[in-house]
C-alpha atoms as a PDB file:
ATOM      1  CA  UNK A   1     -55.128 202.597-114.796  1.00  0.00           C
ATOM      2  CA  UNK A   2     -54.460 204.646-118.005  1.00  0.00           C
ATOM      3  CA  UNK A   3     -56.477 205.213-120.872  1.00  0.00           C
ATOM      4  CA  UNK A   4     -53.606 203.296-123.084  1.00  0.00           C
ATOM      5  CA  UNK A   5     -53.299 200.688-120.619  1.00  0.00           C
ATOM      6  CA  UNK A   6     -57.573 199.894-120.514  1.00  0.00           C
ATOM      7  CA  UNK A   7     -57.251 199.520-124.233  1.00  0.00           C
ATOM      8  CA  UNK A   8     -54.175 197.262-124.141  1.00  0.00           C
ATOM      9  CA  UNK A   9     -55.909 194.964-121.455  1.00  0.00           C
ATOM     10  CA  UNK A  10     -59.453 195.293-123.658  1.00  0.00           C
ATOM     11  CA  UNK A  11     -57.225 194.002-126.744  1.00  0.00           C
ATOM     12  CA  UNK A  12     -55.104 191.189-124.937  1.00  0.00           C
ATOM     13  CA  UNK A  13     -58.677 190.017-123.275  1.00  0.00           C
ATOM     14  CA  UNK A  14     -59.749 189.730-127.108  1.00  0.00           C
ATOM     15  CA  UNK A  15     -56.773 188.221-128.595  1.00  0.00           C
ATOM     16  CA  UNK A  16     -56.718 185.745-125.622  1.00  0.00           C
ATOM     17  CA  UNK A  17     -60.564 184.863-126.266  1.00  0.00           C
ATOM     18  CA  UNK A  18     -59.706 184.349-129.633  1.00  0.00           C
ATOM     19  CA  UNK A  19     -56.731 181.671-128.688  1.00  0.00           C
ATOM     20  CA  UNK A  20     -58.741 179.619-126.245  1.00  0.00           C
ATOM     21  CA  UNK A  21     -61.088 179.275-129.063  1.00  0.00           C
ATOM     22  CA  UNK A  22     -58.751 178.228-131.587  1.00  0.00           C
ATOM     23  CA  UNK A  23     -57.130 175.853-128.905  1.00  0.00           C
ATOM     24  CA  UNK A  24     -60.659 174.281-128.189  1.00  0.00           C
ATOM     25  CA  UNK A  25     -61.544 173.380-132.042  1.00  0.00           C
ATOM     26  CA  UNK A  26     -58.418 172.044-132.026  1.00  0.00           C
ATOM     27  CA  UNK A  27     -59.332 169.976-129.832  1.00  0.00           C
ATOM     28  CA  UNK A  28     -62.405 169.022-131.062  1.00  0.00           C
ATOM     29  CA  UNK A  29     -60.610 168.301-134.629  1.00  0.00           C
ATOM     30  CA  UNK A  30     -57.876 165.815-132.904  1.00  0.00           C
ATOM     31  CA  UNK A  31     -60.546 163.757-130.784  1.00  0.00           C
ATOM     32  CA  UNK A  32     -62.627 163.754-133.611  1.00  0.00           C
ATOM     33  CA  UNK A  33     -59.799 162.514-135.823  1.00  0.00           C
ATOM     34  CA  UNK A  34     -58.832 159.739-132.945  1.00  0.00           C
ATOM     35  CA  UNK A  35     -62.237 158.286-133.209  1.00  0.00           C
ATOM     36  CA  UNK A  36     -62.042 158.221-136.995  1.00  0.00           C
ATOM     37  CA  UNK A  37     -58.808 156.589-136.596  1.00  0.00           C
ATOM     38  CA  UNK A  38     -60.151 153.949-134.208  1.00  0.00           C
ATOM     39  CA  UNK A  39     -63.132 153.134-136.035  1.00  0.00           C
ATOM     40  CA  UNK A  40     -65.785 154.266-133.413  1.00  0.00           C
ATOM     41  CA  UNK A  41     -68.072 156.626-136.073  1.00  0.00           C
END
C-alpha cells in the first residue's frame, strides 16, 4: 500500500465515522420525535 493510498483510507475511515454518527442521532432525533408524537413522554 502507498503512502497516498494509507492517507486516503485514514481519511475515508474518518469521514465514514463521522456519517455513522450523524446517521445514529438521526436516529435518536426521529424515535424521539415518534414518542413525542404518540404521547408516551
Amino acid at each position: 500500500m502507498k503512502a497516498d493510498d494509507a492517507k486516503r483510507l485514514k481519511e475515508l475511515e474518518a469521514e465514514n465515522a463521522r456519517l455513522k454518527k450523524l446517521v445514529a442521532n438521526q436516529a435518536l432525533d426521529i424515535d424521539m420525535l415518534k414518542d413525542l408524537s404518540s404521547g408516551n413522554f
